[in-house]
PDB file of N, CA and C in Angstrom:
ATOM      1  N   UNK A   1      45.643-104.677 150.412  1.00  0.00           N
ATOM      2  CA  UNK A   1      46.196-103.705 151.345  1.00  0.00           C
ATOM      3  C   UNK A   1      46.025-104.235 152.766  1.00  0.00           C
ATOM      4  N   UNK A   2      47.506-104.227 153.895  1.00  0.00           N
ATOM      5  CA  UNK A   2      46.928-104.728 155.067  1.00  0.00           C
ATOM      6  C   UNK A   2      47.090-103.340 155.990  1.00  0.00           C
ATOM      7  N   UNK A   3      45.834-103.454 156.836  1.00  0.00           N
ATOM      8  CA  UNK A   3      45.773-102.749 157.451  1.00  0.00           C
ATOM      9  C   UNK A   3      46.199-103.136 158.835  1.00  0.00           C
ATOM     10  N   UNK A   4      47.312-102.298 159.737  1.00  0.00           N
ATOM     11  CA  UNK A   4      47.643-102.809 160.875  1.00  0.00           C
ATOM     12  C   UNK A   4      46.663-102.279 161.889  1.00  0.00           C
ATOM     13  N   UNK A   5      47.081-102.519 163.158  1.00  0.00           N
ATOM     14  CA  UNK A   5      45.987-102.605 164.359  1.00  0.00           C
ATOM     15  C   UNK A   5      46.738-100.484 164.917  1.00  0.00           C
ATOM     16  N   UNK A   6      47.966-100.309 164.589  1.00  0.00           N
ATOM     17  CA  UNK A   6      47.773 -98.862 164.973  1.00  0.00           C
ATOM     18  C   UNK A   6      47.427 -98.485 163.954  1.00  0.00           C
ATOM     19  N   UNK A   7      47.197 -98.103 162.363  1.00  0.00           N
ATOM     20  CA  UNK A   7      46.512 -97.438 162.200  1.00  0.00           C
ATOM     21  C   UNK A   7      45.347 -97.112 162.606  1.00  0.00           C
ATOM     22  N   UNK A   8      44.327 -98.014 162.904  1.00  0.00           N
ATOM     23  CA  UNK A   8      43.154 -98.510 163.051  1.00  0.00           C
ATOM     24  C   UNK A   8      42.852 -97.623 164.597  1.00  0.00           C
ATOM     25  N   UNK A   9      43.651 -97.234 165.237  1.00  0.00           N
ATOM     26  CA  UNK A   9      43.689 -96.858 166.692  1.00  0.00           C
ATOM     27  C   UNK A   9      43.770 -95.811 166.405  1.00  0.00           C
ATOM     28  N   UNK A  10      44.778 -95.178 165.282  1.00  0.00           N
ATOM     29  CA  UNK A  10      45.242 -93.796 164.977  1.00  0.00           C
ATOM     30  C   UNK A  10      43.742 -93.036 164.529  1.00  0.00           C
ATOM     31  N   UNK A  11      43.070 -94.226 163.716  1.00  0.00           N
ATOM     32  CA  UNK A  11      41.912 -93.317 162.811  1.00  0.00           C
ATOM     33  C   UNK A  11      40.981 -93.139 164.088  1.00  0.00           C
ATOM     34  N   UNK A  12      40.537 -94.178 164.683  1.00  0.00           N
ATOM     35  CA  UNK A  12      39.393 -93.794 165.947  1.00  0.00           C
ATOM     36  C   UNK A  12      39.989 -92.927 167.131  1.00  0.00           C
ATOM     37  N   UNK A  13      41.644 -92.512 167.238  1.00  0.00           N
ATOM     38  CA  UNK A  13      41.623 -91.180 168.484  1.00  0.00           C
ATOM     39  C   UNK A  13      41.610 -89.789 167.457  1.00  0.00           C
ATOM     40  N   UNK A  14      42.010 -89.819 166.546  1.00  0.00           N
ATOM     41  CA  UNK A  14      41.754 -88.825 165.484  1.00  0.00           C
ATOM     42  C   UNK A  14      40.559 -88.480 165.078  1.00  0.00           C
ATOM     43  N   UNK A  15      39.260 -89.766 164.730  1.00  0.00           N
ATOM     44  CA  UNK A  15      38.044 -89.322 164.281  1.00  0.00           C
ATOM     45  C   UNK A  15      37.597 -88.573 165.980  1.00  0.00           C
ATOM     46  N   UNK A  16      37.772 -89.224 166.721  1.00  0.00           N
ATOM     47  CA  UNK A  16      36.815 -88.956 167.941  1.00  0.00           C
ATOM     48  C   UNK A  16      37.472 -87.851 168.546  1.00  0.00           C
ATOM     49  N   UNK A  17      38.661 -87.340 168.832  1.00  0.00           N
ATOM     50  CA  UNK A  17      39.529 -86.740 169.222  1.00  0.00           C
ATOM     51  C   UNK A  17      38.837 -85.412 168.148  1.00  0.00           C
ATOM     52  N   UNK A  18      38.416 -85.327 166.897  1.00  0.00           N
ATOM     53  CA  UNK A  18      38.518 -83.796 165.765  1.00  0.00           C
ATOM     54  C   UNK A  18      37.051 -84.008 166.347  1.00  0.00           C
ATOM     55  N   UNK A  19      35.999 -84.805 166.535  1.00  0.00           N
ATOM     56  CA  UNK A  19      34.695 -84.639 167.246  1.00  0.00           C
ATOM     57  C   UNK A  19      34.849 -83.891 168.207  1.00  0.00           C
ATOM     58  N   UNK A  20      35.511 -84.275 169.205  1.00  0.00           N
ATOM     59  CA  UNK A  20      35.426 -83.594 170.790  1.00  0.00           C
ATOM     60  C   UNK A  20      35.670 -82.571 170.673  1.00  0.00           C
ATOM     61  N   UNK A  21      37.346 -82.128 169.835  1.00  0.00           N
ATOM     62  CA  UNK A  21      37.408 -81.040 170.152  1.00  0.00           C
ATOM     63  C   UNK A  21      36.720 -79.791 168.786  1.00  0.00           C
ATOM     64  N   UNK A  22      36.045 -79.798 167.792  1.00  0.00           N
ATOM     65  CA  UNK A  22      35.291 -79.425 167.253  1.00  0.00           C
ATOM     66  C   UNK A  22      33.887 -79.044 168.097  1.00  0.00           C
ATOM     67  N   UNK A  23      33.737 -79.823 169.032  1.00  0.00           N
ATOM     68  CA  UNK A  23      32.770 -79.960 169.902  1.00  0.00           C
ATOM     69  C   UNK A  23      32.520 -78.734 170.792  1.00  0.00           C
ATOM     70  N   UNK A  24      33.519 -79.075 171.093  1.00  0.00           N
ATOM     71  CA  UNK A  24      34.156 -77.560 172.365  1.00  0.00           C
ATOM     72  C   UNK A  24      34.362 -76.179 171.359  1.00  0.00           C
ATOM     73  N   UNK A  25      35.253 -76.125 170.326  1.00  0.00           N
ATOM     74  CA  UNK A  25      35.543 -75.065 169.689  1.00  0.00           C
ATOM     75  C   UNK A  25      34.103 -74.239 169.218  1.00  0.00           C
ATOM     76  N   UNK A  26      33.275 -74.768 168.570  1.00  0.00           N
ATOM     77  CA  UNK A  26      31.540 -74.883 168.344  1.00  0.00           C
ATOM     78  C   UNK A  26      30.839 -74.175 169.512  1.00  0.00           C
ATOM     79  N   UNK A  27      30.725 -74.966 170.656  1.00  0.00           N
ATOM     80  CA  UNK A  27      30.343 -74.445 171.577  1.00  0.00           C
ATOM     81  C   UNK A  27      30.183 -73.594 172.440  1.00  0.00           C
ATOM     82  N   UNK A  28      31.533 -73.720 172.499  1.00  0.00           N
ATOM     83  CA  UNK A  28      32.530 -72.496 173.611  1.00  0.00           C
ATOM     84  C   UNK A  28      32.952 -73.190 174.828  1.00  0.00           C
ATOM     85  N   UNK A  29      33.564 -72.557 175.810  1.00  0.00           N
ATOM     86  CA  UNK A  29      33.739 -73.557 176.855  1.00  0.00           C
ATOM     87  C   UNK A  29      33.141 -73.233 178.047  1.00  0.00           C
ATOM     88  N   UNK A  30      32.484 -73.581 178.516  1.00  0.00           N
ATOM     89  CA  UNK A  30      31.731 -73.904 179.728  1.00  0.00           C
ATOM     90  C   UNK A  30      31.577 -72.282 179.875  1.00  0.00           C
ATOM     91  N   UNK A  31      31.788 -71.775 181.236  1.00  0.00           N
ATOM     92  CA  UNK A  31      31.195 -70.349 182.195  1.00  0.00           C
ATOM     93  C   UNK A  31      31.638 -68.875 181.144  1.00  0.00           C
ATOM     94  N   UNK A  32      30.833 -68.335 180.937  1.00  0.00           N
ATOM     95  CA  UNK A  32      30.884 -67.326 180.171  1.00  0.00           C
ATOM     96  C   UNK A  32      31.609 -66.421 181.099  1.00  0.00           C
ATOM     97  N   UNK A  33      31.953 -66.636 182.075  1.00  0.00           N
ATOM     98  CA  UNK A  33      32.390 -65.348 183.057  1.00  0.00           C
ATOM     99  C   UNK A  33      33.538 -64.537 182.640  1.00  0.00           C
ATOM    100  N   UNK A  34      34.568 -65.729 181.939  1.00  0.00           N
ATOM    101  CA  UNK A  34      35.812 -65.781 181.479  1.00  0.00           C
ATOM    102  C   UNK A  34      36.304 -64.441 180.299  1.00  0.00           C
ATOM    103  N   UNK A  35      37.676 -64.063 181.477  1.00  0.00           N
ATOM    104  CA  UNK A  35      38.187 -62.848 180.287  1.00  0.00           C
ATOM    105  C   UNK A  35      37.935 -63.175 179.042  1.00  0.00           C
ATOM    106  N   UNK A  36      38.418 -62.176 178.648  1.00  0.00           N
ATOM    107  CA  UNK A  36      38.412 -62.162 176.551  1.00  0.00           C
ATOM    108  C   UNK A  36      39.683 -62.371 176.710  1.00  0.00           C
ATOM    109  N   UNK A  37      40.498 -62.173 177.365  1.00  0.00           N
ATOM    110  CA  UNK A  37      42.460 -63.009 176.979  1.00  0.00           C
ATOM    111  C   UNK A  37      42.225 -64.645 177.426  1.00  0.00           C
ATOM    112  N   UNK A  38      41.552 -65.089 178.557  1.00  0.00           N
ATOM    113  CA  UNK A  38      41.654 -66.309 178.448  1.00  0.00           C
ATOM    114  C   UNK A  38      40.369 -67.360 177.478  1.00  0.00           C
ATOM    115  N   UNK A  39      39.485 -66.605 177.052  1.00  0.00           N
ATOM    116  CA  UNK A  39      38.923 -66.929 176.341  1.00  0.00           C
ATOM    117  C   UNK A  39      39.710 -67.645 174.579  1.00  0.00           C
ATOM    118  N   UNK A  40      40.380 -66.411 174.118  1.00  0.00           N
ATOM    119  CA  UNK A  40      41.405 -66.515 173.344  1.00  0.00           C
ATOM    120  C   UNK A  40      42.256 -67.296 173.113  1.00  0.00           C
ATOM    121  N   UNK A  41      43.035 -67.364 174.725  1.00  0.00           N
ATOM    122  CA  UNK A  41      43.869 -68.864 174.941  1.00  0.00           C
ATOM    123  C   UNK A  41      43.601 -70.194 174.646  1.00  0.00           C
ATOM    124  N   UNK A  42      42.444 -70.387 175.123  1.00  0.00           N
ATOM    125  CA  UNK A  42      41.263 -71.665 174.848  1.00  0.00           C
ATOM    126  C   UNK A  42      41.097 -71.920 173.374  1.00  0.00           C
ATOM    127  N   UNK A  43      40.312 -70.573 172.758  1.00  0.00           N
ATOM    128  CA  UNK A  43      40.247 -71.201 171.323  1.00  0.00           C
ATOM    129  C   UNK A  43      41.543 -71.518 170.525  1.00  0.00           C
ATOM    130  N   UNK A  44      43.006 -71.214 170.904  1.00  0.00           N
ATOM    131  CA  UNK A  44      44.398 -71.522 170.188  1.00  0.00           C
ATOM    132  C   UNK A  44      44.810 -72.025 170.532  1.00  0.00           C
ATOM    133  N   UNK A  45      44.195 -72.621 172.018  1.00  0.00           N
ATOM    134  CA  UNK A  45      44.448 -74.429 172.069  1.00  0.00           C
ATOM    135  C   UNK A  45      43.835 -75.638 171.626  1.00  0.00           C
ATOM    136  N   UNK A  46      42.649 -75.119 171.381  1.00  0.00           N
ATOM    137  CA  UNK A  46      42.047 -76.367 170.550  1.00  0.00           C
ATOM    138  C   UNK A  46      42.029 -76.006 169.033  1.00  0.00           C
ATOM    139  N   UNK A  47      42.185 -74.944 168.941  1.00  0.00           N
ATOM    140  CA  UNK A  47      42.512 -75.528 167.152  1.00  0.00           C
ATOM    141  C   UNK A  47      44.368 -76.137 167.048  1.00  0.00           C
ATOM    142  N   UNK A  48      44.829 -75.924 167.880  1.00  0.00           N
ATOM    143  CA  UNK A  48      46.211 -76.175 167.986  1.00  0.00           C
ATOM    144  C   UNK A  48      45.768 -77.967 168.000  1.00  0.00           C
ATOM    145  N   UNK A  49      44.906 -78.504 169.115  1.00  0.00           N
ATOM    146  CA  UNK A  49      44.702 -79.691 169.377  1.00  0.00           C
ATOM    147  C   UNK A  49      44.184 -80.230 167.597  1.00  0.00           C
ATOM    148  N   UNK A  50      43.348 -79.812 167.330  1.00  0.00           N
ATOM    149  CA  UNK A  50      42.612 -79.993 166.235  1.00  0.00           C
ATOM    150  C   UNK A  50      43.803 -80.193 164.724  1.00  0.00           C
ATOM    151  N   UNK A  51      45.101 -79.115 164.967  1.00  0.00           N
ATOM    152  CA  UNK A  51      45.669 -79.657 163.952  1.00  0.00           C
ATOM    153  C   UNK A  51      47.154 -80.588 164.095  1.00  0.00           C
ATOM    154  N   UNK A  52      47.132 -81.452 165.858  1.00  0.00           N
ATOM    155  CA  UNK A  52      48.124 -82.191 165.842  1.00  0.00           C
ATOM    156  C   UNK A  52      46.711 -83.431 165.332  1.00  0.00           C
ATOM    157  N   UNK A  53      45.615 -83.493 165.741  1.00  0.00           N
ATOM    158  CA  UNK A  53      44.862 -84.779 164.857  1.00  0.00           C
ATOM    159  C   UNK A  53      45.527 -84.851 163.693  1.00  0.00           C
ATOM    160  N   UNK A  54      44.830 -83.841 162.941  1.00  0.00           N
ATOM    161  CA  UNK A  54      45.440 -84.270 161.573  1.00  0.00           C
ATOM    162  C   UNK A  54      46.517 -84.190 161.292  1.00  0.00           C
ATOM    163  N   UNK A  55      47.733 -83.481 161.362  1.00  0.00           N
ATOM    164  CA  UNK A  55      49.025 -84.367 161.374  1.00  0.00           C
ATOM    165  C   UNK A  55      49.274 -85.658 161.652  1.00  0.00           C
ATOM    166  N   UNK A  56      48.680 -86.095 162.727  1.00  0.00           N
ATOM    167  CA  UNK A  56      49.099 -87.003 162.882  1.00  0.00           C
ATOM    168  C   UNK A  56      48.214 -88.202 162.297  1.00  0.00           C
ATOM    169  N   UNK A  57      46.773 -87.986 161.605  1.00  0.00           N
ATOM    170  CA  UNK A  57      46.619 -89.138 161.019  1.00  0.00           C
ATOM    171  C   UNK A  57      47.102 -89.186 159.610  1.00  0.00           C
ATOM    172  N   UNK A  58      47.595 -87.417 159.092  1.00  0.00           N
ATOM    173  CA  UNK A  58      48.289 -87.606 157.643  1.00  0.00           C
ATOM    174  C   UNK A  58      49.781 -88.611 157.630  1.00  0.00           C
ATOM    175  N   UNK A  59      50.297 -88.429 158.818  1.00  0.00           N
ATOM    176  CA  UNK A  59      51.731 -89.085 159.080  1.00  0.00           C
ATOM    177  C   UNK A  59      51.562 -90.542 158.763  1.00  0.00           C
ATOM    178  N   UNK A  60      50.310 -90.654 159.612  1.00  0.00           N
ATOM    179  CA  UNK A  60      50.812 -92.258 159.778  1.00  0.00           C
ATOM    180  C   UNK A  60      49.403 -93.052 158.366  1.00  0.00           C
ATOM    181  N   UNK A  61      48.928 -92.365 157.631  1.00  0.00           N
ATOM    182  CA  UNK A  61      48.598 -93.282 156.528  1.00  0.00           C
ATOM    183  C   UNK A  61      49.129 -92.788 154.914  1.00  0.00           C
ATOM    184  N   UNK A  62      50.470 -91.835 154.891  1.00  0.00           N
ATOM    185  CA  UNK A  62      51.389 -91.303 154.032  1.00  0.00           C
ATOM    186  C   UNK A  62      52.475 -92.126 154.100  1.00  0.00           C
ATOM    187  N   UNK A  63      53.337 -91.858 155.312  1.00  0.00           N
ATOM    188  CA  UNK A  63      54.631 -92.005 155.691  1.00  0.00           C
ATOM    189  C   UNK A  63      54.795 -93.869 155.897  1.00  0.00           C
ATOM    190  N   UNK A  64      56.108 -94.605 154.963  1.00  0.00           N
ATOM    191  CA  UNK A  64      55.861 -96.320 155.698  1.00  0.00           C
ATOM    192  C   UNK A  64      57.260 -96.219 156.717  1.00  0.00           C
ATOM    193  N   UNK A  65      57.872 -95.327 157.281  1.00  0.00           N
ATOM    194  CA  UNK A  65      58.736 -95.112 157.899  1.00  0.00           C
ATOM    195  C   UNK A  65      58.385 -95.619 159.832  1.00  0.00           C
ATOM    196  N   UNK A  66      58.684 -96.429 159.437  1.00  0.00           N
ATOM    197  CA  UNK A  66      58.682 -97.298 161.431  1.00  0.00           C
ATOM    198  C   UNK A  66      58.727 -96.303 162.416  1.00  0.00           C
ATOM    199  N   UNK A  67      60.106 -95.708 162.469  1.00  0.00           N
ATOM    200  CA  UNK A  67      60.613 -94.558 163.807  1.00  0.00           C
ATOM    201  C   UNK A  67      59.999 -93.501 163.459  1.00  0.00           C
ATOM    202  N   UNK A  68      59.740 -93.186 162.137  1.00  0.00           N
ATOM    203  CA  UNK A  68      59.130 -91.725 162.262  1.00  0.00           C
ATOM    204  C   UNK A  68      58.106 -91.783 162.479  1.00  0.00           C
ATOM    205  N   UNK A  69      56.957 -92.714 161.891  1.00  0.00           N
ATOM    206  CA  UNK A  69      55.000 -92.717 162.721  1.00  0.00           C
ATOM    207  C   UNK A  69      55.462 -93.219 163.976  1.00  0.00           C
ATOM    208  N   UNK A  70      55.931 -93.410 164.441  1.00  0.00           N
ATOM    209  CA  UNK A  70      56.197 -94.111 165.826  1.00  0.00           C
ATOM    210  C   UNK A  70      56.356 -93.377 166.761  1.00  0.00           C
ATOM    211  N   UNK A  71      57.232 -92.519 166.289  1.00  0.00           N
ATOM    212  CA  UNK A  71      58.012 -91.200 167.579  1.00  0.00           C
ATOM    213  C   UNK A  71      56.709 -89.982 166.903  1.00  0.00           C
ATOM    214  N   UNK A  72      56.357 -89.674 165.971  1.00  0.00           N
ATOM    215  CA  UNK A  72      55.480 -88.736 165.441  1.00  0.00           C
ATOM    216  C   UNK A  72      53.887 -88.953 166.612  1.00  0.00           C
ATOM    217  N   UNK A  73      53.735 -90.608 166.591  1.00  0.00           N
ATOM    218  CA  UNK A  73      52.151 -90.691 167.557  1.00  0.00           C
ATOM    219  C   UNK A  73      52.898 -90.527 168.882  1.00  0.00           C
ATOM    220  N   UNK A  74      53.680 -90.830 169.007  1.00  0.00           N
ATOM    221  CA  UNK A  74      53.944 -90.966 170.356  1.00  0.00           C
ATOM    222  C   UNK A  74      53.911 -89.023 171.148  1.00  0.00           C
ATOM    223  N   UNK A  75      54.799 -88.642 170.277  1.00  0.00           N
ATOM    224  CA  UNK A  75      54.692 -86.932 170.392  1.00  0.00           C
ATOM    225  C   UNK A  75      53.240 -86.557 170.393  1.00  0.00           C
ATOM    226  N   UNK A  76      52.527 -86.763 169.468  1.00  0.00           N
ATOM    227  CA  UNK A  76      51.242 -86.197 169.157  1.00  0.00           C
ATOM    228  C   UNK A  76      50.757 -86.716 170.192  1.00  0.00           C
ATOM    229  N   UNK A  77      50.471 -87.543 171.305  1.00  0.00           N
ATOM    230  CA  UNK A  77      49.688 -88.107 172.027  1.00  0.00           C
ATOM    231  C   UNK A  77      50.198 -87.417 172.965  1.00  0.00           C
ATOM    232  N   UNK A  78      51.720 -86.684 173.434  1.00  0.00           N
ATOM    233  CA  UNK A  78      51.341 -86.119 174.350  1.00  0.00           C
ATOM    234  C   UNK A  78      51.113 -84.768 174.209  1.00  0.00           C
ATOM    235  N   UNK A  79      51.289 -83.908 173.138  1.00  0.00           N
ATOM    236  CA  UNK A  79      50.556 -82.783 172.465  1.00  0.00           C
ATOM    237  C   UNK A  79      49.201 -82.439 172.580  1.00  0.00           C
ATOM    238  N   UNK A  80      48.749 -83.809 172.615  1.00  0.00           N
ATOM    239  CA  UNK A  80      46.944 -83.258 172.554  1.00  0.00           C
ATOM    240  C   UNK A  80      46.521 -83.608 174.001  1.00  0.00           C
ATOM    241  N   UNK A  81      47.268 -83.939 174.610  1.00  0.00           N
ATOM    242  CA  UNK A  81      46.717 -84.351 176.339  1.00  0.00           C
ATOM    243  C   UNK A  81      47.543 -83.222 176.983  1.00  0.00           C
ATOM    244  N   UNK A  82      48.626 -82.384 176.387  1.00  0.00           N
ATOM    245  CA  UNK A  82      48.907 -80.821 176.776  1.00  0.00           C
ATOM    246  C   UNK A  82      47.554 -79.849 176.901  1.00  0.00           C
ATOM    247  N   UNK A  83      47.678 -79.754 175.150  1.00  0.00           N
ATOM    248  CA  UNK A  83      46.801 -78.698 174.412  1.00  0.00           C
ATOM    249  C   UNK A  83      45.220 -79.335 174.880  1.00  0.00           C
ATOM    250  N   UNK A  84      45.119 -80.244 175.543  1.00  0.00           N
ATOM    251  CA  UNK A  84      43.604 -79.980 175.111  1.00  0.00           C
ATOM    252  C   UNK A  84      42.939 -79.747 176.946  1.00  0.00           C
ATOM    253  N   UNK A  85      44.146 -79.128 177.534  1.00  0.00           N
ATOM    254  CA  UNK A  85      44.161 -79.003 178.717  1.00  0.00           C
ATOM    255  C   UNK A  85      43.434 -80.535 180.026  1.00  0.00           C
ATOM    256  N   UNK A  86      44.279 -81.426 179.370  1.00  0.00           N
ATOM    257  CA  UNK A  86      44.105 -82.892 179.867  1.00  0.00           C
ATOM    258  C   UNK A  86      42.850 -83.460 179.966  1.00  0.00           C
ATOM    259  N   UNK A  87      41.355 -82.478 179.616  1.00  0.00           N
ATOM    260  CA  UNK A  87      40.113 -83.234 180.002  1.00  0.00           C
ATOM    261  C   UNK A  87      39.501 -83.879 179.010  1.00  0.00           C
ATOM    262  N   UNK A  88      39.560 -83.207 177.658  1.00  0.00           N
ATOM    263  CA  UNK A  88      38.515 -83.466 176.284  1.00  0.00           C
ATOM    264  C   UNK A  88      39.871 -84.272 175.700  1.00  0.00           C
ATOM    265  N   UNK A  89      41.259 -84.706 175.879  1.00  0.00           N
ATOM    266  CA  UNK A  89      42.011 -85.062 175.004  1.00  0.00           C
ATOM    267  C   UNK A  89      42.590 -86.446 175.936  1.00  0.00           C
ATOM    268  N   UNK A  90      42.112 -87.206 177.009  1.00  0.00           N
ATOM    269  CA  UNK A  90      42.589 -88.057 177.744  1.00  0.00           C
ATOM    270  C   UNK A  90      42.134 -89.294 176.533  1.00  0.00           C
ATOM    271  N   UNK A  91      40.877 -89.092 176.038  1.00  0.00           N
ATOM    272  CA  UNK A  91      40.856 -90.421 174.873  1.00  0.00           C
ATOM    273  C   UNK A  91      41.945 -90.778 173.567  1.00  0.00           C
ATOM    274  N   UNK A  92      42.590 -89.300 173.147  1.00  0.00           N
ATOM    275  CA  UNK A  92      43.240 -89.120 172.327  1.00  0.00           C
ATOM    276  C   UNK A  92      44.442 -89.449 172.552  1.00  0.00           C
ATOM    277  N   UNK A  93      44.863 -89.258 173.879  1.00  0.00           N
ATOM    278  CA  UNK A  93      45.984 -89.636 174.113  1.00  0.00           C
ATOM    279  C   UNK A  93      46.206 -91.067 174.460  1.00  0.00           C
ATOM    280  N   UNK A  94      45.144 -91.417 174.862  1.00  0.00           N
ATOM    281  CA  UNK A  94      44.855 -92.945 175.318  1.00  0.00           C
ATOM    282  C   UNK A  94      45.009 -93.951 174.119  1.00  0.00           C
ATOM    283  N   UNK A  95      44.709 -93.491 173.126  1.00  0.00           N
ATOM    284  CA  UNK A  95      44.670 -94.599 171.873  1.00  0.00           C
ATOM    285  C   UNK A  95      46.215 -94.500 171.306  1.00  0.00           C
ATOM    286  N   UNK A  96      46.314 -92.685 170.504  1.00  0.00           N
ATOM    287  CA  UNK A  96      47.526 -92.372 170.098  1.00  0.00           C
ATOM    288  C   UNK A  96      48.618 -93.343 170.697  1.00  0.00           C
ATOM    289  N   UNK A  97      48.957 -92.959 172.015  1.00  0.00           N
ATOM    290  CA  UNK A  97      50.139 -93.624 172.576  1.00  0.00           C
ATOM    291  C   UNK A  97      50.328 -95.039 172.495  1.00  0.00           C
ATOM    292  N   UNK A  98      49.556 -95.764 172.599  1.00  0.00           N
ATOM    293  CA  UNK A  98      49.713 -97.157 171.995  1.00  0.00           C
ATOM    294  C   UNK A  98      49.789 -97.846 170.819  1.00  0.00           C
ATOM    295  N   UNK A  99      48.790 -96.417 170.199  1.00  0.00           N
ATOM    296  CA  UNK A  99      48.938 -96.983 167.987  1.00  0.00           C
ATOM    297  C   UNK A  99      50.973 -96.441 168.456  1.00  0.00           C
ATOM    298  N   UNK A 100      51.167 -95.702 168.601  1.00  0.00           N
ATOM    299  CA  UNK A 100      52.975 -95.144 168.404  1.00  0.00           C
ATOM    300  C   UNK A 100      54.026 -96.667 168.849  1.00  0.00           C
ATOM    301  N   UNK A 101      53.260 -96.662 170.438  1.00  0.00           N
ATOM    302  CA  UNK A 101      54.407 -98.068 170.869  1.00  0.00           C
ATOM    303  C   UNK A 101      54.240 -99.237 170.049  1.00  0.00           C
ATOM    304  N   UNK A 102      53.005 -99.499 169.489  1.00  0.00           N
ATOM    305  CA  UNK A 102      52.956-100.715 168.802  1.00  0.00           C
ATOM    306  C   UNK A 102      53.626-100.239 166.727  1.00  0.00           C
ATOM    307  N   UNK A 103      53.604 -99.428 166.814  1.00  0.00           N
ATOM    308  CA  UNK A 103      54.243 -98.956 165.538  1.00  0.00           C
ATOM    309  C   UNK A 103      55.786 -99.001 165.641  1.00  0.00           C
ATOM    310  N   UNK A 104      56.083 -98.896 166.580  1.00  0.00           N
ATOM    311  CA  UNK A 104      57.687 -99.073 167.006  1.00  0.00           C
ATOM    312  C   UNK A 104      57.970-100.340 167.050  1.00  0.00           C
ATOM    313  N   UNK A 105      56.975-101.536 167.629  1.00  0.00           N
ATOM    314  CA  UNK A 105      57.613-102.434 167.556  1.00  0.00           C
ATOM    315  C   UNK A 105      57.252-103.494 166.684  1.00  0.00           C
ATOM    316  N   UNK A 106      56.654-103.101 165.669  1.00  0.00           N
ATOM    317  CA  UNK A 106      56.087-103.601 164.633  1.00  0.00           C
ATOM    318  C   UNK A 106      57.311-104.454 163.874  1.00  0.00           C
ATOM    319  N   UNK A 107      57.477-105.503 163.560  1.00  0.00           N
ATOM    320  CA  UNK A 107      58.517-106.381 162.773  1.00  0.00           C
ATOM    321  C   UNK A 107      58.099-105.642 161.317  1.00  0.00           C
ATOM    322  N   UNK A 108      58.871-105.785 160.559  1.00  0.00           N
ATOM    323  CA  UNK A 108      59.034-105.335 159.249  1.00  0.00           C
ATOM    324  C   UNK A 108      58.583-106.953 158.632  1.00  0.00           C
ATOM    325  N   UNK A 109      58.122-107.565 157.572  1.00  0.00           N
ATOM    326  CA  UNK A 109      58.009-108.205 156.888  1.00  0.00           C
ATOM    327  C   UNK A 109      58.594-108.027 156.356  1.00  0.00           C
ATOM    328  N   UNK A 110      59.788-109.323 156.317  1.00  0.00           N
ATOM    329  CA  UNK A 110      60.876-109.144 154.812  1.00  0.00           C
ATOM    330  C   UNK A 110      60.943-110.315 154.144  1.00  0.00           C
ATOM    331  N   UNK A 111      60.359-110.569 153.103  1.00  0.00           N
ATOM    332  CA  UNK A 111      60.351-111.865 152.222  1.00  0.00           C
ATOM    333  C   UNK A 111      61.911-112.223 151.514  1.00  0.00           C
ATOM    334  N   UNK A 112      62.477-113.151 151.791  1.00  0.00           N
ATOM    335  CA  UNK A 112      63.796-113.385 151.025  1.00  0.00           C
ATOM    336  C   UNK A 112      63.194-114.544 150.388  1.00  0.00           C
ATOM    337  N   UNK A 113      63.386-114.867 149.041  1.00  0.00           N
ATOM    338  CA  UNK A 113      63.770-115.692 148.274  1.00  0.00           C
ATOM    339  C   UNK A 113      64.661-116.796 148.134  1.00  0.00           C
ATOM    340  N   UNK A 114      65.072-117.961 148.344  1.00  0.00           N
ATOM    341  CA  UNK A 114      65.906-118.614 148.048  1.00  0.00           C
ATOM    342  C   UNK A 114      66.228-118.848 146.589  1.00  0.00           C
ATOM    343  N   UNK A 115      67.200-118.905 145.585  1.00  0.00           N
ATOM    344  CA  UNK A 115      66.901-119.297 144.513  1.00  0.00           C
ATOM    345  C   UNK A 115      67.946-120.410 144.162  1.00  0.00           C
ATOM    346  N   UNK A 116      68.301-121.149 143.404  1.00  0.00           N
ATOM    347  CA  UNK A 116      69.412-122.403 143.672  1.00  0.00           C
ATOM    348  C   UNK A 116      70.063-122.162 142.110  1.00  0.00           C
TER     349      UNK A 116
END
């Protein structure tokens, strides 16, 4: 089995990315001062964050489709640097977006045969 260099990017903003924001969700977020409506908001953005991770690492070690893991990380990377209100998700987006561009331009290996 070969493993390419974006998966490998995909699994470490995904492992570290469901850390962080597990992290926060666990915790709570910072100043307790905060309404109960924006409190609310917060927690249905990070589980929102929490389930473009895993989409997106089910996509890209399911799917052998080039444009679709490609445009799929590329979306998800900027999904979780939305949702995770740009501070806890700048790593996630940092890896994501480059496992996507380098998945796009990934050559296909195509073995032809000669036969005489």
């Amino acid at each position: 089995m070969d493993v390419q260099v974006y998966k490998i990017l995909t699994l470490i903003a995904c492992a570290i990315g469901l850390l962080v924001t597990t992290f926060f969700l666990l915790l709570g977020f910072g100043p307790s001062h905060l309404p109960e409506k924006e409190d609310n908001v917060l927690y249905g953005l990070t589980v929102s964050t929490i389930i473009v991770y895993v989409f997106a690492l089910t996509i890209t070690f399911i799917s052998d489709r080039k444009n679709t893991v490609g445009i799929t990380l590329i979306v998800s990377a900027l999904l979780v640097l939305i949702l995770s209100r740009a501070y806890d998700g700048v790593l996630g987006f940092a890896l994501l977006l480059p496992a996507g561009i380098l998945r796009l331009q990934k050559k296909e290996n195509k073995r032809t045969t000669v036969t005489e």
